[in-house]
PDB file of N, CA and C in Angstrom:
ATOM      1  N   UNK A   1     101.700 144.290 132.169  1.00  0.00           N
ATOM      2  CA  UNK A   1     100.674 143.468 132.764  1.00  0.00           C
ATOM      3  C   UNK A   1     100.817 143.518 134.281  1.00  0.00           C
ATOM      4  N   UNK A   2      99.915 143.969 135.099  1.00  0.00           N
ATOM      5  CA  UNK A   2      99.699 143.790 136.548  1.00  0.00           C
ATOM      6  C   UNK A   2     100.028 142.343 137.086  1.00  0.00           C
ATOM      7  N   UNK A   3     101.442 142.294 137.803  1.00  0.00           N
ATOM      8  CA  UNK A   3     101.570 140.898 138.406  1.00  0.00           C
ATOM      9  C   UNK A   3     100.411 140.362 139.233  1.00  0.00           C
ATOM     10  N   UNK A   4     100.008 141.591 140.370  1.00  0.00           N
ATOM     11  CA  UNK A   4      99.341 140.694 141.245  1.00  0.00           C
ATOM     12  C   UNK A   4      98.249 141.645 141.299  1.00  0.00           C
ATOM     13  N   UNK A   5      96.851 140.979 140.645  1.00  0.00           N
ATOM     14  CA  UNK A   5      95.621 141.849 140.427  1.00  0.00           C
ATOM     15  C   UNK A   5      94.985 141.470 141.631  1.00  0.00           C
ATOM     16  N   UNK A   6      94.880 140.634 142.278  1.00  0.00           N
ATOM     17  CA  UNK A   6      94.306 140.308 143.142  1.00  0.00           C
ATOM     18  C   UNK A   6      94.393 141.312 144.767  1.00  0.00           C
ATOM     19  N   UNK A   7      95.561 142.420 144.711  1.00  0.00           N
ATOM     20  CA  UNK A   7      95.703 143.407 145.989  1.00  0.00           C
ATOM     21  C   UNK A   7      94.919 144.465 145.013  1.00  0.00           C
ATOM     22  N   UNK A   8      94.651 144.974 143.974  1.00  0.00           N
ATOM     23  CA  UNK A   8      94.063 145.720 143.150  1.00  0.00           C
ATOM     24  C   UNK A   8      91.996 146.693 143.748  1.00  0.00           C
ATOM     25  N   UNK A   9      92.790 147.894 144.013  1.00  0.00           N
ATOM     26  CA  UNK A   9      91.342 148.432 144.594  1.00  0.00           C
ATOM     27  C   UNK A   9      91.598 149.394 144.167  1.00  0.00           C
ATOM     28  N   UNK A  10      90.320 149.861 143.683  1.00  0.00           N
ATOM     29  CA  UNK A  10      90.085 151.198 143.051  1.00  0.00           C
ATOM     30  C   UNK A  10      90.423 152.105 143.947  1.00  0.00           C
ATOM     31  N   UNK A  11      90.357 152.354 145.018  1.00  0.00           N
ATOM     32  CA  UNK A  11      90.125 153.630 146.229  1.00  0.00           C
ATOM     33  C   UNK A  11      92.097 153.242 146.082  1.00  0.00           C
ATOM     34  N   UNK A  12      92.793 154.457 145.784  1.00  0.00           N
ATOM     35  CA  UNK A  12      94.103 155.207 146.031  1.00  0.00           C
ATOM     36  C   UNK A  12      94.879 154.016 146.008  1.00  0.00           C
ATOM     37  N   UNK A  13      95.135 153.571 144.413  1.00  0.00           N
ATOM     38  CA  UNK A  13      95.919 152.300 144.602  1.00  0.00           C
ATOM     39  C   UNK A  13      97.619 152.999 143.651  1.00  0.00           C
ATOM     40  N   UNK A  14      98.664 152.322 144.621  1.00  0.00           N
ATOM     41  CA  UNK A  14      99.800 152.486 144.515  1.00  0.00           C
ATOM     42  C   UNK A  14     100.119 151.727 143.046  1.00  0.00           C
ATOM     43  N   UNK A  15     100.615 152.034 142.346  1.00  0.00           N
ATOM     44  CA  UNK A  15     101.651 151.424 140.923  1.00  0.00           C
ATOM     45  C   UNK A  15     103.065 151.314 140.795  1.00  0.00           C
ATOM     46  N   UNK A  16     103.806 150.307 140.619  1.00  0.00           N
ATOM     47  CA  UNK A  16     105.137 150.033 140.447  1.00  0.00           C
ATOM     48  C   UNK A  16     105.176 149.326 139.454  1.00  0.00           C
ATOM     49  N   UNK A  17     105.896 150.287 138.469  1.00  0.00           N
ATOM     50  CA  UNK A  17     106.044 149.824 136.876  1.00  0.00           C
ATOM     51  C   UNK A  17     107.666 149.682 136.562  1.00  0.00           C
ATOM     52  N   UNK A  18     108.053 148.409 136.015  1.00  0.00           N
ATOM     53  CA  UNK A  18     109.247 148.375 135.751  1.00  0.00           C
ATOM     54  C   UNK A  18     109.461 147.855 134.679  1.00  0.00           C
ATOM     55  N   UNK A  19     110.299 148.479 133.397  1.00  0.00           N
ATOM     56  CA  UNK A  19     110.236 148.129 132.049  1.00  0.00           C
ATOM     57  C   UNK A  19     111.629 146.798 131.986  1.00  0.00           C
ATOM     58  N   UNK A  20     110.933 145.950 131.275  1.00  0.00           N
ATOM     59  CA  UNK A  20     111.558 144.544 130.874  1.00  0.00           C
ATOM     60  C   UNK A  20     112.711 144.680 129.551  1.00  0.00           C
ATOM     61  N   UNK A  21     112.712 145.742 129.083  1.00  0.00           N
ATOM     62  CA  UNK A  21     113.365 146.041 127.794  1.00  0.00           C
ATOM     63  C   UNK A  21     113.726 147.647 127.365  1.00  0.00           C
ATOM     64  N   UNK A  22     114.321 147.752 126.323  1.00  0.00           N
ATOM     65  CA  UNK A  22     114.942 149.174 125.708  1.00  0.00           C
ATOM     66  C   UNK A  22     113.016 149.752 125.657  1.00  0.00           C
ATOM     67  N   UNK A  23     112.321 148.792 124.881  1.00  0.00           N
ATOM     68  CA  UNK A  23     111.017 149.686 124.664  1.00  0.00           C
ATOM     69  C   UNK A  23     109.988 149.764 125.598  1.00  0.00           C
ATOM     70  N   UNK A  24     110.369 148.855 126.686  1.00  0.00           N
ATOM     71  CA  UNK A  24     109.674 149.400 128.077  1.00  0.00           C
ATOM     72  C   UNK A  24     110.092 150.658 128.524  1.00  0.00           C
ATOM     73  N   UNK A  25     111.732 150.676 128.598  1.00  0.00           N
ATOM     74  CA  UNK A  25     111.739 152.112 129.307  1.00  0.00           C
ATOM     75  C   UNK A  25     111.236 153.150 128.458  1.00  0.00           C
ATOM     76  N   UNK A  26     110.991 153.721 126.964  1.00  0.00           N
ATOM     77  CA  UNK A  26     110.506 154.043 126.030  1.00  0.00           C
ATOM     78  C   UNK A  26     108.889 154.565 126.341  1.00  0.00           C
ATOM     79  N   UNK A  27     108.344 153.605 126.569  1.00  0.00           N
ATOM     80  CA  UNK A  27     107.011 153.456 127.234  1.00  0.00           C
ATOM     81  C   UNK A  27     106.100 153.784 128.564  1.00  0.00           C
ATOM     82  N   UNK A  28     107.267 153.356 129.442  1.00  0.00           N
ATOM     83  CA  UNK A  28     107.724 154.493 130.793  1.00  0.00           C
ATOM     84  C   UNK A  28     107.508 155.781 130.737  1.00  0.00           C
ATOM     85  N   UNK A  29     108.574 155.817 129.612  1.00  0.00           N
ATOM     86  CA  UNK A  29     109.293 157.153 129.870  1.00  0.00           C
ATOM     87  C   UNK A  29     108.718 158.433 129.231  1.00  0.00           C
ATOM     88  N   UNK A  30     107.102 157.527 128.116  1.00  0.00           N
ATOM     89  CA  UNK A  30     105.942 158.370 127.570  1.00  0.00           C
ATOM     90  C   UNK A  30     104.815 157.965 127.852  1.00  0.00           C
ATOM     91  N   UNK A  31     104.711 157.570 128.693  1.00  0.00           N
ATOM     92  CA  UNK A  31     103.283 156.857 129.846  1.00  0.00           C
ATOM     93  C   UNK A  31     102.596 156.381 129.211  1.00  0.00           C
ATOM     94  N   UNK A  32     102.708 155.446 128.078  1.00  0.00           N
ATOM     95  CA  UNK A  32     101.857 154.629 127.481  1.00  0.00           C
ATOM     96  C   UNK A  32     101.527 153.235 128.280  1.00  0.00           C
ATOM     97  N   UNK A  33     101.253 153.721 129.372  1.00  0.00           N
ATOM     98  CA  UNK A  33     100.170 152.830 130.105  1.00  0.00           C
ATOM     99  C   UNK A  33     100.815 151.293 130.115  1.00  0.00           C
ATOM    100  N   UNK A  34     100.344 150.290 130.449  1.00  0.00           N
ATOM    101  CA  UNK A  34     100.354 149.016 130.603  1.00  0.00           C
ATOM    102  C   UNK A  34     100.496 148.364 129.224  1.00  0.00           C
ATOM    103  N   UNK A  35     102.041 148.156 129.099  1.00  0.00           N
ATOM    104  CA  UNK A  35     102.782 147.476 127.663  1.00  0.00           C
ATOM    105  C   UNK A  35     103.087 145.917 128.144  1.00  0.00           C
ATOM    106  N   UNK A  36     103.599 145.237 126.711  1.00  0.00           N
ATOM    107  CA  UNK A  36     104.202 144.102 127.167  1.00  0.00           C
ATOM    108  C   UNK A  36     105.200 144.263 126.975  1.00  0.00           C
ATOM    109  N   UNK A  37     105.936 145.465 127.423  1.00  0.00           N
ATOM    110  CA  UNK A  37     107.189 145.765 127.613  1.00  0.00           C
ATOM    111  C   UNK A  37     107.838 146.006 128.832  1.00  0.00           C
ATOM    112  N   UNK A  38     106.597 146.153 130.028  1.00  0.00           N
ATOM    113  CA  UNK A  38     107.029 146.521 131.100  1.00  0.00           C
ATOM    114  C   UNK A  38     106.280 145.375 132.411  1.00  0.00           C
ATOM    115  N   UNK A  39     106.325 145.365 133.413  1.00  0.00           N
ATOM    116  CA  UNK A  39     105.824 144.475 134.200  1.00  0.00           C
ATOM    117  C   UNK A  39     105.147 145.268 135.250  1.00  0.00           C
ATOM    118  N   UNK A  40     103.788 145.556 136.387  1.00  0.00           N
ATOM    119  CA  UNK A  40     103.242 146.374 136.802  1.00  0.00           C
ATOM    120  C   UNK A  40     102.967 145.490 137.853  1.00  0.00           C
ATOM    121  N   UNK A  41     102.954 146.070 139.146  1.00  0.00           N
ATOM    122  CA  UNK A  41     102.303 145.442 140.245  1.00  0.00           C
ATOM    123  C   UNK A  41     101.591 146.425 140.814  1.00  0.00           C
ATOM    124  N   UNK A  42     100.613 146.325 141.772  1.00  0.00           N
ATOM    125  CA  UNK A  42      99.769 147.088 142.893  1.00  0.00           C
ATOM    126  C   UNK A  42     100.760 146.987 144.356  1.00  0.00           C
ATOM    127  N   UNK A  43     101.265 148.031 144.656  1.00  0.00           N
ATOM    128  CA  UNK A  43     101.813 147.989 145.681  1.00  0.00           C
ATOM    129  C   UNK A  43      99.875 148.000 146.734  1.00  0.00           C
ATOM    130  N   UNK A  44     100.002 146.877 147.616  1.00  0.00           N
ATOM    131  CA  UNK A  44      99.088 147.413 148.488  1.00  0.00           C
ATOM    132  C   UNK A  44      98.715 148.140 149.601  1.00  0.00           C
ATOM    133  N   UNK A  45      97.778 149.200 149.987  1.00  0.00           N
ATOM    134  CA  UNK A  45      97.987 150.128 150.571  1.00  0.00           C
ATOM    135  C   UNK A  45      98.540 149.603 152.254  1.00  0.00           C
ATOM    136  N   UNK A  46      98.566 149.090 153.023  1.00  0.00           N
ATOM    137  CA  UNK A  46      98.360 148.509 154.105  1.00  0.00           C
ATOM    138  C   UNK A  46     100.171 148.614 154.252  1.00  0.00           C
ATOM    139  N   UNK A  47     100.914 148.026 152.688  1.00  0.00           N
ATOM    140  CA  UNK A  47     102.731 147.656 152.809  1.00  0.00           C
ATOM    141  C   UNK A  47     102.858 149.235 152.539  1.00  0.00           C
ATOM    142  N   UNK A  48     102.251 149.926 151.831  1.00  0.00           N
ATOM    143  CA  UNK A  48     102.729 151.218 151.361  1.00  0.00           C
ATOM    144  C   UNK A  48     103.155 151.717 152.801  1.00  0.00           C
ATOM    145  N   UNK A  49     101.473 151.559 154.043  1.00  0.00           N
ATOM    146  CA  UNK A  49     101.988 152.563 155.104  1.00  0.00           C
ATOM    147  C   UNK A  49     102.824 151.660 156.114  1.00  0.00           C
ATOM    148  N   UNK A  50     102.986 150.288 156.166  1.00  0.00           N
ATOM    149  CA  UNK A  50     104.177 149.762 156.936  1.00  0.00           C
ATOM    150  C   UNK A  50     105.606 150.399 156.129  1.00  0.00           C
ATOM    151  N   UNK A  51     105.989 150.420 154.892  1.00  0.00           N
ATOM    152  CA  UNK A  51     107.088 151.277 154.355  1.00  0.00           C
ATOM    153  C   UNK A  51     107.648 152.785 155.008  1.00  0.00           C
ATOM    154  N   UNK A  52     105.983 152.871 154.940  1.00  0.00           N
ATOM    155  CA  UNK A  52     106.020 154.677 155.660  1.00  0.00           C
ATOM    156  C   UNK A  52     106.501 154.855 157.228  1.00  0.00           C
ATOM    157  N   UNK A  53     105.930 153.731 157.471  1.00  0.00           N
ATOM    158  CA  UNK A  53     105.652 153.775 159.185  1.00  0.00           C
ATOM    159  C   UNK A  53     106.727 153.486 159.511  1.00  0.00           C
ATOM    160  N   UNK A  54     107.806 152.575 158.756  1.00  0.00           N
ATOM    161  CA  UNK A  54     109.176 151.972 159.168  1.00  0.00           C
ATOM    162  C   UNK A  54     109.706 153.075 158.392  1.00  0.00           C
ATOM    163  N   UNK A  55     109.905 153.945 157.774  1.00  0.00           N
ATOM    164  CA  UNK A  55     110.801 155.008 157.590  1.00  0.00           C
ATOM    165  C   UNK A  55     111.673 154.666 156.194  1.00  0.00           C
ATOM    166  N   UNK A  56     110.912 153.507 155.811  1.00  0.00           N
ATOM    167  CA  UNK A  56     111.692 153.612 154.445  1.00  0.00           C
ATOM    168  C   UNK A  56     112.186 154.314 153.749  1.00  0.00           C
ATOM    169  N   UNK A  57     110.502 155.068 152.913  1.00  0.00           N
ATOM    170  CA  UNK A  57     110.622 155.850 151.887  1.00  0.00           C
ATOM    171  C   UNK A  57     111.192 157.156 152.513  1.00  0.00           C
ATOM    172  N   UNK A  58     111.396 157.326 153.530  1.00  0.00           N
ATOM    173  CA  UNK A  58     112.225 158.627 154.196  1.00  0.00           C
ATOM    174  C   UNK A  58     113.583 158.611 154.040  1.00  0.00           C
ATOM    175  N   UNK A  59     113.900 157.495 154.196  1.00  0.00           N
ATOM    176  CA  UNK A  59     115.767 156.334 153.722  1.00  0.00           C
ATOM    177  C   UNK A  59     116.050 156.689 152.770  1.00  0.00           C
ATOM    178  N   UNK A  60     115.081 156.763 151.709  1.00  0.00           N
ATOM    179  CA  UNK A  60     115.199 156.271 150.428  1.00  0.00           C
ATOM    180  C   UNK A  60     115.718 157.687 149.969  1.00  0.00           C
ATOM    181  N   UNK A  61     114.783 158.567 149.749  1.00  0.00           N
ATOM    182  CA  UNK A  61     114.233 159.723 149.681  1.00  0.00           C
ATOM    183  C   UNK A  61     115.244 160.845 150.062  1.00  0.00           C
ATOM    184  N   UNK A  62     115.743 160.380 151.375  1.00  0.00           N
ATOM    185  CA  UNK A  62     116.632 161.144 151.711  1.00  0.00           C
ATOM    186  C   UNK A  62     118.370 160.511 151.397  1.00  0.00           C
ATOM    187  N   UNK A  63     118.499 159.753 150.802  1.00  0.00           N
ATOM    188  CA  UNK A  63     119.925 158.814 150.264  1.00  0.00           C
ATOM    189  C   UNK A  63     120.336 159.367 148.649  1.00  0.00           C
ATOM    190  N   UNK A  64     118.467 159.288 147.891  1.00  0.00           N
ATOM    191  CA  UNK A  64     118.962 159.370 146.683  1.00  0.00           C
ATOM    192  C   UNK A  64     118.470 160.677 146.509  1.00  0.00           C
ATOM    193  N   UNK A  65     117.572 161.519 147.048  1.00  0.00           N
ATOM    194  CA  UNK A  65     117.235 162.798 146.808  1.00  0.00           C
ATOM    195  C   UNK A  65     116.211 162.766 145.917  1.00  0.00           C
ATOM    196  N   UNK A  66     115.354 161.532 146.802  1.00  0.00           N
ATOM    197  CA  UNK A  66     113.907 161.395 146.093  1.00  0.00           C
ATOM    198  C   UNK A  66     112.944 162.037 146.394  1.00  0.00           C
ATOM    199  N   UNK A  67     111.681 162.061 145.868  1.00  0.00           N
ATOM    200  CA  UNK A  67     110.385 162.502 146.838  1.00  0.00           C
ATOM    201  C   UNK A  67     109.067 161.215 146.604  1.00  0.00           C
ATOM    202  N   UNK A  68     109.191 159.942 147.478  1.00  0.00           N
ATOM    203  CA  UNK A  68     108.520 159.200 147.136  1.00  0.00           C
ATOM    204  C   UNK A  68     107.798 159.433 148.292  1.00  0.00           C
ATOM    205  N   UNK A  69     106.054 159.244 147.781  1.00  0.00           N
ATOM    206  CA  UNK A  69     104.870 159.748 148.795  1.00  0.00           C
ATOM    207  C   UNK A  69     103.759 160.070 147.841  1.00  0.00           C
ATOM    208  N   UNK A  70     102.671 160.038 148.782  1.00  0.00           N
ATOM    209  CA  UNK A  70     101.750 159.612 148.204  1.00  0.00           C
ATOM    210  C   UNK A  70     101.217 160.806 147.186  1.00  0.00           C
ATOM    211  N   UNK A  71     100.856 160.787 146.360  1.00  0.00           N
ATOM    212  CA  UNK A  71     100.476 161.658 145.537  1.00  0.00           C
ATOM    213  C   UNK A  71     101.673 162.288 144.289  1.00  0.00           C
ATOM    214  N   UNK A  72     102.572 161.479 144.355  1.00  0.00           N
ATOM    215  CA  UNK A  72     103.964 161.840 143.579  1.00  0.00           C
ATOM    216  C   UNK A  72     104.603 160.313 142.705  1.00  0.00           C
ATOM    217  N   UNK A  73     104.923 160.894 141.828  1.00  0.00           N
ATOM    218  CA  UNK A  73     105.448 160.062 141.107  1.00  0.00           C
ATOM    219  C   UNK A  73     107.334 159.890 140.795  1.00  0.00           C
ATOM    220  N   UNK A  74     107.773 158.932 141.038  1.00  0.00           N
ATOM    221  CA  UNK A  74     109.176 159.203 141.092  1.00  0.00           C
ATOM    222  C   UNK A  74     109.985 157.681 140.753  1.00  0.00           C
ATOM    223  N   UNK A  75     110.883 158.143 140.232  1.00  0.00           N
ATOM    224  CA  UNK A  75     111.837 157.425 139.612  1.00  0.00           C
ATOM    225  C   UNK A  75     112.980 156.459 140.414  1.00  0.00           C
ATOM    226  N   UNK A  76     112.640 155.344 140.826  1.00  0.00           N
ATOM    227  CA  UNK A  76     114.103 154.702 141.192  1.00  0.00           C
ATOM    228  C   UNK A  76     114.715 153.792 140.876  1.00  0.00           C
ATOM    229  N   UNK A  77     116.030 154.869 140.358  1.00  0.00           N
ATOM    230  CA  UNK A  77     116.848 154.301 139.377  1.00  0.00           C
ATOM    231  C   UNK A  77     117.725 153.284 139.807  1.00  0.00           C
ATOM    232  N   UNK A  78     118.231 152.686 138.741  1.00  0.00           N
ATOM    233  CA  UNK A  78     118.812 151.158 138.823  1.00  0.00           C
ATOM    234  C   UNK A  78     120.295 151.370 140.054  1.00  0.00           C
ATOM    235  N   UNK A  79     120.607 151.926 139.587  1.00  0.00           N
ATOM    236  CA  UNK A  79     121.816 152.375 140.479  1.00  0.00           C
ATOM    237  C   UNK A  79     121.689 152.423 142.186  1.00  0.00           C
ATOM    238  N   UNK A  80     120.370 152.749 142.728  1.00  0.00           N
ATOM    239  CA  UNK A  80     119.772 152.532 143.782  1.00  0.00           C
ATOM    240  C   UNK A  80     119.116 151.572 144.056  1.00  0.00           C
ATOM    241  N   UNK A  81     118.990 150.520 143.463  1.00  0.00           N
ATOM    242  CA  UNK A  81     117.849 149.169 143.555  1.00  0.00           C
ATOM    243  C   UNK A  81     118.268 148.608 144.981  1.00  0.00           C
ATOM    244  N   UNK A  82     119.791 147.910 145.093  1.00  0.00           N
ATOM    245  CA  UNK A  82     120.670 147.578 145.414  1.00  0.00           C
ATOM    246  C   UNK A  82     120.734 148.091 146.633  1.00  0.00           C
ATOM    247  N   UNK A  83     120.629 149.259 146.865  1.00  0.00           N
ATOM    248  CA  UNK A  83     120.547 149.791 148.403  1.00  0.00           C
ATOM    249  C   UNK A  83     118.861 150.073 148.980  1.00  0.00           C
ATOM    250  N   UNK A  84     118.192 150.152 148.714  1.00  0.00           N
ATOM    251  CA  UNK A  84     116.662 150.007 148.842  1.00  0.00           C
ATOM    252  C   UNK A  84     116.236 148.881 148.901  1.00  0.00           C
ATOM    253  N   UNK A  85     117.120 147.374 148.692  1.00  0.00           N
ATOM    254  CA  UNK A  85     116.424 146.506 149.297  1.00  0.00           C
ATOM    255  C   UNK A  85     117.137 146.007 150.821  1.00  0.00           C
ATOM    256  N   UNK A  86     118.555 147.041 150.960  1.00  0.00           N
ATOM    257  CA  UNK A  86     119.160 147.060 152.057  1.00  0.00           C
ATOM    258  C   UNK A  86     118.568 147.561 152.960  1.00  0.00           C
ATOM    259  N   UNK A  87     117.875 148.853 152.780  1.00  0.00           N
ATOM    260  CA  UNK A  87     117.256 149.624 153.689  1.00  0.00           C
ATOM    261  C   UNK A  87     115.871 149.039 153.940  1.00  0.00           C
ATOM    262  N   UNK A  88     114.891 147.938 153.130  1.00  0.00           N
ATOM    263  CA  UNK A  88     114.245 147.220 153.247  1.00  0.00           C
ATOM    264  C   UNK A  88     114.524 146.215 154.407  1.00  0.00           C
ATOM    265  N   UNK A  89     115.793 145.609 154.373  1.00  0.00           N
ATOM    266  CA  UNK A  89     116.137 144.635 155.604  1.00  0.00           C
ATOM    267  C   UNK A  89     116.394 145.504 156.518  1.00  0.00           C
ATOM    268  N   UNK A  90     117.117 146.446 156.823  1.00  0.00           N
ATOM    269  CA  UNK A  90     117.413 146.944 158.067  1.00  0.00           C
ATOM    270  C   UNK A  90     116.663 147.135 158.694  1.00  0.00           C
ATOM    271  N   UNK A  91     115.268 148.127 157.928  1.00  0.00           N
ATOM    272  CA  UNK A  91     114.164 148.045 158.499  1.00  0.00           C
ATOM    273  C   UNK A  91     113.231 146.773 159.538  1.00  0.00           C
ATOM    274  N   UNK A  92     113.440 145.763 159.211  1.00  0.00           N
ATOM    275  CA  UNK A  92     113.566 144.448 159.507  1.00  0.00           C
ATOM    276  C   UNK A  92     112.007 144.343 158.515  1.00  0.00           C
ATOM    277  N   UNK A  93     111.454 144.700 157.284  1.00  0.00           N
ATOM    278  CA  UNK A  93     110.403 144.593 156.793  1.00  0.00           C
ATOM    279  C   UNK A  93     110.411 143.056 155.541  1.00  0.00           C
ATOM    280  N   UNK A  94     109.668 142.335 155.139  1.00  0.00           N
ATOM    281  CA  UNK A  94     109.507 141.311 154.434  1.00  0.00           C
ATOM    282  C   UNK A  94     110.224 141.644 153.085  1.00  0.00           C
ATOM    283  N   UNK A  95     111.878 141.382 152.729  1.00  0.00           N
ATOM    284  CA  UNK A  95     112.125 141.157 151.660  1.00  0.00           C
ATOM    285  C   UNK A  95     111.625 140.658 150.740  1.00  0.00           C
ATOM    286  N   UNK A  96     110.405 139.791 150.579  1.00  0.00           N
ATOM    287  CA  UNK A  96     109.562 139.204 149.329  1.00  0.00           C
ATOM    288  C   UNK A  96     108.086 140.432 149.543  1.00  0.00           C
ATOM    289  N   UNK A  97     108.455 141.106 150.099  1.00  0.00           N
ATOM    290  CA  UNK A  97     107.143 142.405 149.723  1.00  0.00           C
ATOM    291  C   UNK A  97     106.676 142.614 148.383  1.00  0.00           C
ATOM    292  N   UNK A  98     106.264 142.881 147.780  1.00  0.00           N
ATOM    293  CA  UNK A  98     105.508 143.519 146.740  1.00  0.00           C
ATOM    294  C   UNK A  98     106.667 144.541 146.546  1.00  0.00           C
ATOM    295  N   UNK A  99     106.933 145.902 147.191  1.00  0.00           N
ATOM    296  CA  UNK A  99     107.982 146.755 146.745  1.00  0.00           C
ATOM    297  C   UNK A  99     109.282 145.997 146.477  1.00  0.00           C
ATOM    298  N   UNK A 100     109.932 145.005 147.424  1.00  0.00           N
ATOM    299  CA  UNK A 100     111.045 144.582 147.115  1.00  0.00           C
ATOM    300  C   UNK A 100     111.339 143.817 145.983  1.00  0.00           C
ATOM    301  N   UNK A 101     109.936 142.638 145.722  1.00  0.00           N
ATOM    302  CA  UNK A 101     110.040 142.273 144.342  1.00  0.00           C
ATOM    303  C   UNK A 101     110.220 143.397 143.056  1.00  0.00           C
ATOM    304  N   UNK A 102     109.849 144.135 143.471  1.00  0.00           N
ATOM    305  CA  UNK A 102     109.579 145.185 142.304  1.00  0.00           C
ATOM    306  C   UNK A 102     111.208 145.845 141.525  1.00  0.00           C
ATOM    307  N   UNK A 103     111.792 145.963 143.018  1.00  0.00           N
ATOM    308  CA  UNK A 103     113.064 146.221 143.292  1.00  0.00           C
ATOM    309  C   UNK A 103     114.337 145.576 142.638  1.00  0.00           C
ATOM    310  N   UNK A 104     113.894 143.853 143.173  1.00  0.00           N
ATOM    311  CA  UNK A 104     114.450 143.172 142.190  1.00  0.00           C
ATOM    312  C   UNK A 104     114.255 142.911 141.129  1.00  0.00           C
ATOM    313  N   UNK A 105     113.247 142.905 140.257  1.00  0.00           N
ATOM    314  CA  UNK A 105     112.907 142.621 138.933  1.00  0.00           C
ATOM    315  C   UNK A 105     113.303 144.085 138.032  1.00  0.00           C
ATOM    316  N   UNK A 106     113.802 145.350 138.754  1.00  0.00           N
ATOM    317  CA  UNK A 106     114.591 145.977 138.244  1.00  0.00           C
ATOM    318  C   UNK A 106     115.584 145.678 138.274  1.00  0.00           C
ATOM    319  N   UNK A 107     116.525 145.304 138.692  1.00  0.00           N
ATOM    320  CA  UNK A 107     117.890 144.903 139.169  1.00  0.00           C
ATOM    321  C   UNK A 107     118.148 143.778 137.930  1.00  0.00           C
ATOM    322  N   UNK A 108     116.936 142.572 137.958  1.00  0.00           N
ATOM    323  CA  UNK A 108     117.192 141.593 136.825  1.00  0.00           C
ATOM    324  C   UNK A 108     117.377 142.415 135.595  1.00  0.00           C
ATOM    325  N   UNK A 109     116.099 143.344 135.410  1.00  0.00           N
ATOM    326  CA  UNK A 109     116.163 143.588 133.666  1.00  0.00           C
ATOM    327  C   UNK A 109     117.035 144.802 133.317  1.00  0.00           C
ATOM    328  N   UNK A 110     117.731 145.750 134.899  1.00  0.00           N
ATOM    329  CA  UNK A 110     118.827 146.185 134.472  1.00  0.00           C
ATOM    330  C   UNK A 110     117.977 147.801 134.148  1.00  0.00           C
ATOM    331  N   UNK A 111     117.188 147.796 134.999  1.00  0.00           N
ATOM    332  CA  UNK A 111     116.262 149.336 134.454  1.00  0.00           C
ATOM    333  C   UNK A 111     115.820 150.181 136.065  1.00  0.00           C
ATOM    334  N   UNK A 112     115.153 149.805 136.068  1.00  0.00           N
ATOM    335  CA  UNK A 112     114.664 150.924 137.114  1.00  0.00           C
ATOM    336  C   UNK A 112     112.975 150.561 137.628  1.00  0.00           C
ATOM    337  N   UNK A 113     112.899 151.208 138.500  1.00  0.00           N
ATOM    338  CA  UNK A 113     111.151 151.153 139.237  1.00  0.00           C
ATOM    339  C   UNK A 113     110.643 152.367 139.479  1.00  0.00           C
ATOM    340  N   UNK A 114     109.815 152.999 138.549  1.00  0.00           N
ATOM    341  CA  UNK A 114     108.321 153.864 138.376  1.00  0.00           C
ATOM    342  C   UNK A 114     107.727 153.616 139.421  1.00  0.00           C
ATOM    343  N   UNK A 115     107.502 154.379 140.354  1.00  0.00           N
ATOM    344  CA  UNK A 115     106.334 154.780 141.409  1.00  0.00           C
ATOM    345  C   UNK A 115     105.104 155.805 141.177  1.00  0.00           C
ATOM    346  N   UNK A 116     104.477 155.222 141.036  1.00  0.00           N
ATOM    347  CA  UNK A 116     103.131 156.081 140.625  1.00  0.00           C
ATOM    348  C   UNK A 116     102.466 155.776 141.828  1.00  0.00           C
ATOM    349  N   UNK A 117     102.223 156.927 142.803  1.00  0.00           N
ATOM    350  CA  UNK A 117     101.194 157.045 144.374  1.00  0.00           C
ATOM    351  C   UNK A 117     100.271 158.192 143.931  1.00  0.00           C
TER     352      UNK A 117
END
């Protein structure tokens, strides 16, 4: 279920999917779309390019040997949650962001965060 429908626009909208359970990641992990196994937010475009613009996803990307950007889909795994919301503060960017929640609500259920750009 989309936490926050309300940043939600058709024109090039960002997805951060993070599974709540064994059959979320399951679901994930065979793109069966929007379960009640997993939890979904709209990253909105405006935080996507403050992320960009502050060099996040370049942090990120280049720490864990990601390729997060627009038009790519990529995996960040639980093991990295933990330092991506570090590189979130250093940045000096809003720890209650949309990405950082996302971040943490992997961290709670112990899984990971799906980026779909």
């Amino acid at each position: 279920m989309i936490q926050n429908m309300e940043v939600y626009q058709d024109s090039n909208p960002y997805f951060l999917t993070i599974p709540i359970n064994p059959q979320g990641i399951k679901d994930v992990e065979f793109m069966r779309g929007e379960t009640p196994n997993t939890m979904e937010y709209v990253l909105p475009p405006d935080e996507f390019n403050r992320l960009w613009e502050a060099g996040v996803f370049v942090a990120i990307n280049k720490k864990f040997n990601l390729l997060i950007d627009t038009y790519e889909s990529e995996t960040i795994p639980l093991n990295a949650c933990s330092e991506c919301l570090n590189i979130i503060k250093q940045a000096g960017l809003d720890e209650h962001s949309v990405f950082a929640t996302a971040l943490k609500q992997a961290l709670k259920y112990g899984t990971f965060v799906e980026c779909d750009f």
